[in-house]
Protein backbone atom coordinates (compact mmCIF):
# COMPACT_ATOMS: atom_id res chain seq x y z
CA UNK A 1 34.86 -30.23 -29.78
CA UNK A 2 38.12 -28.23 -31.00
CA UNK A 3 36.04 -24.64 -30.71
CA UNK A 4 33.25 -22.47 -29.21
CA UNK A 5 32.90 -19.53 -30.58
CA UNK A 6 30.75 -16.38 -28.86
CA UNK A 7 29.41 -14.03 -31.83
CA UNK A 8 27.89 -10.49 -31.41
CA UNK A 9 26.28 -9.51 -34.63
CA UNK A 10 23.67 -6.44 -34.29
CA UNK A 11 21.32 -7.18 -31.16
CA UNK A 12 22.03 -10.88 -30.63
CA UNK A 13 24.53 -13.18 -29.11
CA UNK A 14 24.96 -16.42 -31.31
CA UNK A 15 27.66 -19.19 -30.37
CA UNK A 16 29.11 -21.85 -32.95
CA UNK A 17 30.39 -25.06 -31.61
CA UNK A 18 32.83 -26.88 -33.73
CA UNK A 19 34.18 -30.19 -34.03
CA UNK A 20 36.79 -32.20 -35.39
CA UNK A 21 34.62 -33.72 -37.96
CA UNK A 22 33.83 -30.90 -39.58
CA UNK A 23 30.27 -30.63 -37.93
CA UNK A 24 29.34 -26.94 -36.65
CA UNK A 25 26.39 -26.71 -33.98
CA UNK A 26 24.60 -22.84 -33.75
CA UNK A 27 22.90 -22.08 -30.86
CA UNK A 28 21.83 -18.88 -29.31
CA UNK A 29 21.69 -16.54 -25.68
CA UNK A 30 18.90 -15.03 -24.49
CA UNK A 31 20.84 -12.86 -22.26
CA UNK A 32 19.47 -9.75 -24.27
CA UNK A 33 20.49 -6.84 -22.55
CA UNK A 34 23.85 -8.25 -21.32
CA UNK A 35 25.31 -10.02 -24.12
CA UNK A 36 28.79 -8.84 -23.08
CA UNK A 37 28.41 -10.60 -20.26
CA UNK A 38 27.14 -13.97 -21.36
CA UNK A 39 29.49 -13.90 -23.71
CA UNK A 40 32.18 -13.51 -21.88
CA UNK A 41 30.51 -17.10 -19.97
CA UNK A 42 30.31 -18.45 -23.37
CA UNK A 43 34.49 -18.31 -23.34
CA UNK A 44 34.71 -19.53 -20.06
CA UNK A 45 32.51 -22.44 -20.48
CA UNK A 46 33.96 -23.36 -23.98
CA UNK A 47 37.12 -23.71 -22.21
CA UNK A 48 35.99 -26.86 -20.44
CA UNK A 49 34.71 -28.13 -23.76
CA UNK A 50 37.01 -27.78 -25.98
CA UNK A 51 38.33 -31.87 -26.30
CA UNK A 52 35.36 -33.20 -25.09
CA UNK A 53 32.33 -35.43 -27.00
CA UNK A 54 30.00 -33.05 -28.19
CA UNK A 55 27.62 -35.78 -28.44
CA UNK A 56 27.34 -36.41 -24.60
CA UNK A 57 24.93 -33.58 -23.88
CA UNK A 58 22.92 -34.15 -20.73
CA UNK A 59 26.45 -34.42 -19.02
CA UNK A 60 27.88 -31.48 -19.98
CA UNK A 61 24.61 -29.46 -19.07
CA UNK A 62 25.14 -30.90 -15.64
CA UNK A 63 28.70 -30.27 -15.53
CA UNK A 64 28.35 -26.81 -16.49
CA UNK A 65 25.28 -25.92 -14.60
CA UNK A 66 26.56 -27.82 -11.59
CA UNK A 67 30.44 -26.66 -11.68
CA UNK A 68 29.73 -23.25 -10.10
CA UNK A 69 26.27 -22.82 -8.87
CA UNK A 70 26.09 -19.63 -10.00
CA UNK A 71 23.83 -19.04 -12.30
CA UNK A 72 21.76 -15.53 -13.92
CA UNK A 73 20.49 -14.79 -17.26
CA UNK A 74 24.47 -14.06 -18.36
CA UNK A 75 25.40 -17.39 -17.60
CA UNK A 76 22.55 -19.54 -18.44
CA UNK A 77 22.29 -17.61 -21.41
CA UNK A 78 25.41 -19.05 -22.33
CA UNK A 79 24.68 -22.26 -21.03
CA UNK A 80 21.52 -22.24 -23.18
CA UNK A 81 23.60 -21.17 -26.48
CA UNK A 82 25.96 -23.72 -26.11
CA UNK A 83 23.07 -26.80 -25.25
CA UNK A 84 21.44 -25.78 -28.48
CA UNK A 85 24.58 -25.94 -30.48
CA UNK A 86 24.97 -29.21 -28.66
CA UNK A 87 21.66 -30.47 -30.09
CA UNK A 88 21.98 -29.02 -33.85
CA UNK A 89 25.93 -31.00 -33.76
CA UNK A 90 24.26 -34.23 -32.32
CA UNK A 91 21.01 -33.93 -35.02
CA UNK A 92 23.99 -33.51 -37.74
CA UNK A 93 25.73 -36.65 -36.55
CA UNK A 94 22.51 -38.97 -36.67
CA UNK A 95 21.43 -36.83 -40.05
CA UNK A 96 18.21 -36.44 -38.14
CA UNK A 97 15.94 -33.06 -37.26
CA UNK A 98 16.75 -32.70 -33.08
CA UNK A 99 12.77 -33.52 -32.75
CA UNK A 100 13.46 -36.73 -34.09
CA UNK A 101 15.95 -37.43 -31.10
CA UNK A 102 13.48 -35.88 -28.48
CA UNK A 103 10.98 -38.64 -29.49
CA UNK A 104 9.89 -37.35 -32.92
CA UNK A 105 7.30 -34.99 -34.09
CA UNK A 106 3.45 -35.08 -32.72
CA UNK A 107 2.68 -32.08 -34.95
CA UNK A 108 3.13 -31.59 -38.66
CA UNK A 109 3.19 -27.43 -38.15
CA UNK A 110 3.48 -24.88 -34.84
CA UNK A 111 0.63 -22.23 -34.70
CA UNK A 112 2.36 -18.89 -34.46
CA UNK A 113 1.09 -15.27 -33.32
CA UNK A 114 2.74 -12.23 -34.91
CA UNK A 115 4.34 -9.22 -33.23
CA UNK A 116 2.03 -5.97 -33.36
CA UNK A 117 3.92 -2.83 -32.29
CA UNK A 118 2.99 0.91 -32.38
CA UNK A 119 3.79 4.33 -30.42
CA UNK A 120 0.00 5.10 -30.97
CA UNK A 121 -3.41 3.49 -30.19
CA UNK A 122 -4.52 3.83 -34.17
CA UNK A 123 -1.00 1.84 -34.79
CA UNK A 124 -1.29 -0.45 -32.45
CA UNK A 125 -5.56 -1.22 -33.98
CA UNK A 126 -4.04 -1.02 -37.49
CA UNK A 127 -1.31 -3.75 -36.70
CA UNK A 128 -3.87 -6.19 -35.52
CA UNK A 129 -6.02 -5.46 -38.36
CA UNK A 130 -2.72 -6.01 -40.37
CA UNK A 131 -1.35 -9.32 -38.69
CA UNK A 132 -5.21 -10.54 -39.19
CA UNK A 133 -4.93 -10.07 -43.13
CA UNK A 134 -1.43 -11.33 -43.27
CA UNK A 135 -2.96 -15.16 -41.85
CA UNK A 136 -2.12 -15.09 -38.14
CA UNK A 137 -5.08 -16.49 -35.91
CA UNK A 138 -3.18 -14.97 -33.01
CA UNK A 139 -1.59 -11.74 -32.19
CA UNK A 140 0.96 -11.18 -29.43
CA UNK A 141 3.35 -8.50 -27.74
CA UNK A 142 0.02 -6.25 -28.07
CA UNK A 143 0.23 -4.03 -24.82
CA UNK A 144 -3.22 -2.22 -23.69
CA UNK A 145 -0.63 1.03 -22.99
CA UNK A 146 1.81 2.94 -25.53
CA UNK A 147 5.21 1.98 -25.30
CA UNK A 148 5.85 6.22 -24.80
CA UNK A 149 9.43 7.19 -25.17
CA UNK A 150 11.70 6.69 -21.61
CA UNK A 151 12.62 10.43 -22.46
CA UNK A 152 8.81 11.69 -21.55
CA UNK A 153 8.11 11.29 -18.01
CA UNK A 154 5.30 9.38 -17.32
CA UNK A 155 1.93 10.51 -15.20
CA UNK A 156 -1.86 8.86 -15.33
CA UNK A 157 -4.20 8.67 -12.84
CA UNK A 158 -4.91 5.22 -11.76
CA UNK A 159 -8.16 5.39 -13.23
CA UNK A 160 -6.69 6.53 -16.41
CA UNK A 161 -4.50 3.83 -16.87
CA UNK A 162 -6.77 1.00 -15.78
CA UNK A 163 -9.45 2.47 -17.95
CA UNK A 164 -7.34 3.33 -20.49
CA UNK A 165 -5.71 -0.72 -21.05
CA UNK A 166 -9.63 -1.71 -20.47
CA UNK A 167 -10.49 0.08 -23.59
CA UNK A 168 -7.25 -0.97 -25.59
CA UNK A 169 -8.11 -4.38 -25.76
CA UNK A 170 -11.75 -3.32 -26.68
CA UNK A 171 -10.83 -1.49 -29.89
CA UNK A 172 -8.48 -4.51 -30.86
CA UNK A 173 -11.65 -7.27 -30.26
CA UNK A 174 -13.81 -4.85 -32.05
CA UNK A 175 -11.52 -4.27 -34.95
CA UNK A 176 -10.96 -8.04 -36.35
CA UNK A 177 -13.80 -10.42 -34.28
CA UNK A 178 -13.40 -13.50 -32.61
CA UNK A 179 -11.25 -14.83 -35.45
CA UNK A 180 -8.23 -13.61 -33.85
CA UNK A 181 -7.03 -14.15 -30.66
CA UNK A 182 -5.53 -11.65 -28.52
CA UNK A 183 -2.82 -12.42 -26.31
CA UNK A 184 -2.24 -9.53 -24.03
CA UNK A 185 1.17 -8.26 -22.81
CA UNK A 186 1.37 -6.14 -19.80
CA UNK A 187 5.27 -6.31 -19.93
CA UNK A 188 5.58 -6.42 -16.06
CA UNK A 189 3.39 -3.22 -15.68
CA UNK A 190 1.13 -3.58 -13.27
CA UNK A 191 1.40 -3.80 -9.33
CA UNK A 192 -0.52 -7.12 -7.99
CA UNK A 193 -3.81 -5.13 -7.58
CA UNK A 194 -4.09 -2.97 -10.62
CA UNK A 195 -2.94 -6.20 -12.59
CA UNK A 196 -6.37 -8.08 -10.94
CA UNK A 197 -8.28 -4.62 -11.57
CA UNK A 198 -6.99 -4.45 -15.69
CA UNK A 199 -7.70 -8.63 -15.59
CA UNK A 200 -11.24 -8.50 -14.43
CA UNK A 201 -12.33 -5.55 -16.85
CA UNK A 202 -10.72 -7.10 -20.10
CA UNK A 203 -12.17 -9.99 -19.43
CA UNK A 204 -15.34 -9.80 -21.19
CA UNK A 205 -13.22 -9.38 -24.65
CA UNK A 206 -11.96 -13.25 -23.95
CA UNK A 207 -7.86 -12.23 -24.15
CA UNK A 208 -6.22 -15.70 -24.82
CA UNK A 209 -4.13 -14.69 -21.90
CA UNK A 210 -2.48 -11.89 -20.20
CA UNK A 211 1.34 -11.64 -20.04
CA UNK A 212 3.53 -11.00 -17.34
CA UNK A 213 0.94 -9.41 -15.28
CA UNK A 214 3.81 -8.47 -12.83
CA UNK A 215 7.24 -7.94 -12.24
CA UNK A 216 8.88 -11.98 -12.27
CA UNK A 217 10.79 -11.60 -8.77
CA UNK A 218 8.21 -12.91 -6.60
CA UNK A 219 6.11 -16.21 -7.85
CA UNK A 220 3.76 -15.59 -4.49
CA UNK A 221 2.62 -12.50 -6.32
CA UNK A 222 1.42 -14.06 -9.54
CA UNK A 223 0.00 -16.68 -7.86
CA UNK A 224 -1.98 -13.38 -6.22
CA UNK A 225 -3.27 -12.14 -9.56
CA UNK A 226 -4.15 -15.58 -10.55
CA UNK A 227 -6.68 -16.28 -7.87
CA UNK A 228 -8.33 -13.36 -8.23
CA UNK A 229 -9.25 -13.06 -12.30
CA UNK A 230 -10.71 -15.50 -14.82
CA UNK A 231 -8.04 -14.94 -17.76
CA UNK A 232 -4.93 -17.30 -17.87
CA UNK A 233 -1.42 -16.15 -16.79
CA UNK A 234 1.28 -16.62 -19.55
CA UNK A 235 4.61 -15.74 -18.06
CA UNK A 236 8.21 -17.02 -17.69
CA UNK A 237 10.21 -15.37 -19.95
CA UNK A 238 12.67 -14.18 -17.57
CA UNK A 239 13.16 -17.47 -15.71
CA UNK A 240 16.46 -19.37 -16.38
CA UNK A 241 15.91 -22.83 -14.42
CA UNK A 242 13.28 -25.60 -14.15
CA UNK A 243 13.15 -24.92 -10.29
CA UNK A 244 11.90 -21.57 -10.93
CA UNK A 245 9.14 -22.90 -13.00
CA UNK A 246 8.22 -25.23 -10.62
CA UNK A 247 7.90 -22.52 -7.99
CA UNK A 248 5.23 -21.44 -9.81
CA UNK A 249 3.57 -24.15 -11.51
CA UNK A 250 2.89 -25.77 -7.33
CA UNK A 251 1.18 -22.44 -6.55
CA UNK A 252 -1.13 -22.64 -9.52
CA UNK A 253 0.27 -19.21 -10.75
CA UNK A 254 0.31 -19.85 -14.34
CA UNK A 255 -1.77 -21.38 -17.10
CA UNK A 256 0.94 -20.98 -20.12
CA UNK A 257 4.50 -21.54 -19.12
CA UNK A 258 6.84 -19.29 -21.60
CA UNK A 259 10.44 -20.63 -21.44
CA UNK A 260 12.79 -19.21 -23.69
CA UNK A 261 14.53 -21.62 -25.02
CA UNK A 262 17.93 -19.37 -24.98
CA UNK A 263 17.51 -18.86 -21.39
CA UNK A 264 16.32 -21.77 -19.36
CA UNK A 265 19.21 -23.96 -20.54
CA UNK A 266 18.74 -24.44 -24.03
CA UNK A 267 16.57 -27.45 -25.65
CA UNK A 268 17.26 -29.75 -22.57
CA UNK A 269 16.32 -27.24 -20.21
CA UNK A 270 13.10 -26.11 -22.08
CA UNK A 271 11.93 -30.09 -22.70
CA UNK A 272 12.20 -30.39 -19.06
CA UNK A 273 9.69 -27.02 -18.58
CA UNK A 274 7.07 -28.48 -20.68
CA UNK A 275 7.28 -31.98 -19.00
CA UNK A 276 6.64 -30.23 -15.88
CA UNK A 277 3.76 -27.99 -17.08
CA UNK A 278 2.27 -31.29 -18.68
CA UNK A 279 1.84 -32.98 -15.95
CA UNK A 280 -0.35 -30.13 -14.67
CA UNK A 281 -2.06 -30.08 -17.93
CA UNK A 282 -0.45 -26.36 -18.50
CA UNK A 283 -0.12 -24.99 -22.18
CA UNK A 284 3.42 -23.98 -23.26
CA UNK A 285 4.51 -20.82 -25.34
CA UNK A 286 7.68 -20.57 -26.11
CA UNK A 287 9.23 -16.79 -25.29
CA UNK A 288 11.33 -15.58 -28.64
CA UNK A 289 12.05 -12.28 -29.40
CA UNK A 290 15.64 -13.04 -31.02
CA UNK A 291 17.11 -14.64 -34.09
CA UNK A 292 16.15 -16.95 -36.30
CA UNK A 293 18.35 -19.27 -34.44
CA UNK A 294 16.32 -19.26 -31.70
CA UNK A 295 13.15 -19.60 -33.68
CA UNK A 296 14.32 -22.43 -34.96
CA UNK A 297 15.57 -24.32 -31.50
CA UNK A 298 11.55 -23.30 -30.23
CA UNK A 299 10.41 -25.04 -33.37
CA UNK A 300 11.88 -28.59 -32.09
CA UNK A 301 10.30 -28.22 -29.25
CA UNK A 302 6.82 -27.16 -31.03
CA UNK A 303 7.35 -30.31 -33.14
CA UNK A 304 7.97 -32.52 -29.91
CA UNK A 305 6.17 -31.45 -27.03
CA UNK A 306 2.51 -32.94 -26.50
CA UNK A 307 1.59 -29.20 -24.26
CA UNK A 308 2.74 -26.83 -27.18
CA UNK A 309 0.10 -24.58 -27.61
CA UNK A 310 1.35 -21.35 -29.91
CA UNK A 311 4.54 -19.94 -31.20
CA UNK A 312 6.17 -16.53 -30.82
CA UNK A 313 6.92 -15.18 -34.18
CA UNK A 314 9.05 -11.66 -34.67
CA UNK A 315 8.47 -9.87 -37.24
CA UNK A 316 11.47 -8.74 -39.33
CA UNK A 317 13.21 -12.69 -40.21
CA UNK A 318 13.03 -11.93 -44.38
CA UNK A 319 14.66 -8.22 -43.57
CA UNK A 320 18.00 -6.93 -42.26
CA UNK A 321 20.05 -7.98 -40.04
CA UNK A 322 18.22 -11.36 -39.73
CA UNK A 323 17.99 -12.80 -43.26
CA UNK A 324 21.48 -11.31 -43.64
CA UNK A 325 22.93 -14.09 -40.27
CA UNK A 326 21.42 -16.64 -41.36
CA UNK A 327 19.83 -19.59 -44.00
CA UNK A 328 16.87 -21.72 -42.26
CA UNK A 329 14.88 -24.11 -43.67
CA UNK A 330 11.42 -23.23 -41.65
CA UNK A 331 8.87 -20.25 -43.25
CA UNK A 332 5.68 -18.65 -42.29
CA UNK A 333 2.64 -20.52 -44.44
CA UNK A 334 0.78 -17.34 -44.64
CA UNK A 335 -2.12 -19.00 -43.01
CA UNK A 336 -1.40 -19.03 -39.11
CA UNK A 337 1.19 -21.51 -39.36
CA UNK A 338 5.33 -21.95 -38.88
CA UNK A 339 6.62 -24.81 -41.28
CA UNK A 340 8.78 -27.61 -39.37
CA UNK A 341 11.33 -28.68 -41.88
CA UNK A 342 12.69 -31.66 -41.38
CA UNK A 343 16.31 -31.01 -42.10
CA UNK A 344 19.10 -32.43 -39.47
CA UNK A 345 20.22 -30.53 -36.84
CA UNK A 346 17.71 -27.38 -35.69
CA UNK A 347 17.69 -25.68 -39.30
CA UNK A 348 19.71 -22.94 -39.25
CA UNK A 349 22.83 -22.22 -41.13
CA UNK A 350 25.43 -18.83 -40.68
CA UNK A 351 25.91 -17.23 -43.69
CA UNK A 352 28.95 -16.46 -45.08
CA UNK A 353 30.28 -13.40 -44.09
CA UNK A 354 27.65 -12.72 -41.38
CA UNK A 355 29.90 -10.91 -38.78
CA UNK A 356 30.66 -8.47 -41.13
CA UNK A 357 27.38 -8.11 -42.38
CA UNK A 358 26.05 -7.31 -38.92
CA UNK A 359 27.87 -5.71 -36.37
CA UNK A 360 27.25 -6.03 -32.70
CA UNK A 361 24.68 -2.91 -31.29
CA UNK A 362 25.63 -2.49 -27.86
CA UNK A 363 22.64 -2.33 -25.60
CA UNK A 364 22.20 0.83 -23.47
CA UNK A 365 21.30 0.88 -19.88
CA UNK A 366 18.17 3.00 -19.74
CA UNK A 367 15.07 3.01 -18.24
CA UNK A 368 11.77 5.59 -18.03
CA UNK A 369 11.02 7.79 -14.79
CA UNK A 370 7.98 9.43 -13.62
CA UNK A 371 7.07 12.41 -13.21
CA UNK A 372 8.38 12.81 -9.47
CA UNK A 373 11.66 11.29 -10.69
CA UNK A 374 11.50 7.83 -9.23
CA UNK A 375 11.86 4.84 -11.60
CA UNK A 376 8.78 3.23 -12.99
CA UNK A 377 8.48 -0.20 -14.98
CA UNK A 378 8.07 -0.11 -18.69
């Protein structure tokens, strides 16, 4: 390796690896709100890899990870970034897509759900009537509350918010069928018991699952929620090591693991998740909010992992900023479906002239308060 390069352009953190043959790896951190941060751990890392084998990948994870012990989304986010460059370098070298090296493909396409946003009920209905007619069996990052601006302090009764998510995710069953399936995201919302209380009445409308019932800090807590209701758990999103999936995998507190694959230590890291939820027979959906490049690292592990069960799709990858980063060789079929292409490396390409294209957006710290001025979780 004779370069690692850390890359802010608009929201995301990307991180080319180059080498002396004239390969270039592109991998992605999922460090979202602190890309500063992980990239300044990109730098530090790339240090110790600049003159080494690029090809030697398992090593260097270990080296890295090990080095320090100190770990956080920052610096696994980094860690994760440079792994998947790893991969896309080492998938160049054998002229061979990275699912080919993980064991090769047991899947010919991933099933995908599509992002529904809105700051209303109606537009939050109307985008699941709208992701329905645009092919997708599934529909995701649908919240049974309105995302309300962190500028309006917030105030419901607790029967008004329990009975107001119950009746959410009744308009969006009622408003396309059982041909779609819901997949419900509470974004960390709920306390343990009004998480059980929301579970038990949207239950009858048969949610595929309900995400991130509650805040990530405490796996006893999930494993709470998911003794008490009937709809499976789908969380880890926020978790950034195999050891914290494992923590909750042994206390049967989730049904759908959701690594993302920029987080929890890139492709190696994320194989390793879904080996562990298969041997507990638990579904895996990997977490992606970010590039293409990241879409594209989930997709090799779609292709290779027996447990995959559905893909996070964003919406936006055929707009600005993302077309404008990057060429990839995967598409949306228009029937439910992600393409796996079966070009070398992961599938991504930077454009020319990307950086300048898209500038970094620097995240601001901000959050929403209630009423009574204390903080609140949205």
């Amino acid at each position: 390796m004779t370069d690692v390069r850390p890359l802010l352009l608009d929201r995301y953190l990307l991180v080319e690896v180059r080498t002396d043959t004239g390969l270039t790896g592109l991998g992605e951190s999922g460090a979202w709100g602190f890309l500063e941060a992980s990239a300044g751990a990109v730098e530090a890392l790339g240090r110790y890899l600049v003159g080494k084998d690029p090809l030697l990948i398992e090593h260097h994870w270990q080296y890295m990870y090990r080095s320090s012990h100190f770990g956080g989304s920052a610096v696994m986010g980094a860690l994760s970034a440079i792994d998947i460059a790893l991969w896309d370098i080492k998938g160049q070298h054998y002229q061979a897509p990275v699912y080919d090296l993980l064991g090769g493909k047991v899947r010919s396409k991933a099933r995908a759900y599509g992002h529904v946003f809105g700051s209303t009920r109606q537009e939050l209905v109307d985008g699941v009537i709208a992701a329905k007619a645009a092919g997708f069996t599934a529909v995701g990052h649908l919240t049974p509350f309105l995302d309300e601006p962190f500028s309006e302090p917030y105030f419901e009764t607790h029967a008004q918010k329990v009975e107001g998510a119950i009746d959410a995710v009744r308009q969006y069953r009622e408003a396309v069928g059982d041909s779609v399936d819901l997949c419900i995201e509470i974004h960390r919302r709920l306390t343990p018991t009004e998480a059980v209380q929301v579970a038990l009445g949207i239950e009858q409308y048969h949610p595929m699952f309900i995400e991130d019932p509650v805040l990530p800090d405490n796996a006893d807590e999930m494993a709470y929620v998911a003794d008490k209701i009937n709809i499976p758990i789908a969380t880890g999103e926020r978790l950034t090591s195999i050891w914290e999936f494992d923590m909750l995998l042994r206390r049967d507190a989730v049904q759908y693991v959701r690594p993302d694959v920029c987080l929890v230590g890139g492709i190696t890291g994320a194989k390793k998740v879904a080996a562990l939820a298969e041997a507990r027979h638990v579904g895996v959906i990997p977490h992606n909010p970010l590039s293409p490049v990241s879409t594209a690292a989930c997709l090799q592990i779609a292709a290779s992992v027996p447990n995959f069960v559905l893909q996070e799709y964003p919406l936006g990858e055929d707009e600005f900023p993302k077309k404008d980063i990057v060429e990839r060789a995967y598409g949306y079929d228009g029937a439910g479906f992600l393409t796996i292409p079966d070009v070398p490396g992961i599938g991504v390409t930077l454009r020319e002239g990307a950086v300048e294209a898209a500038p970094p957006k620097p995240w601001e710290i901000q959050t929403r308060l209630h009423v009574d001025g204390s903080v609140i979780d949205q």
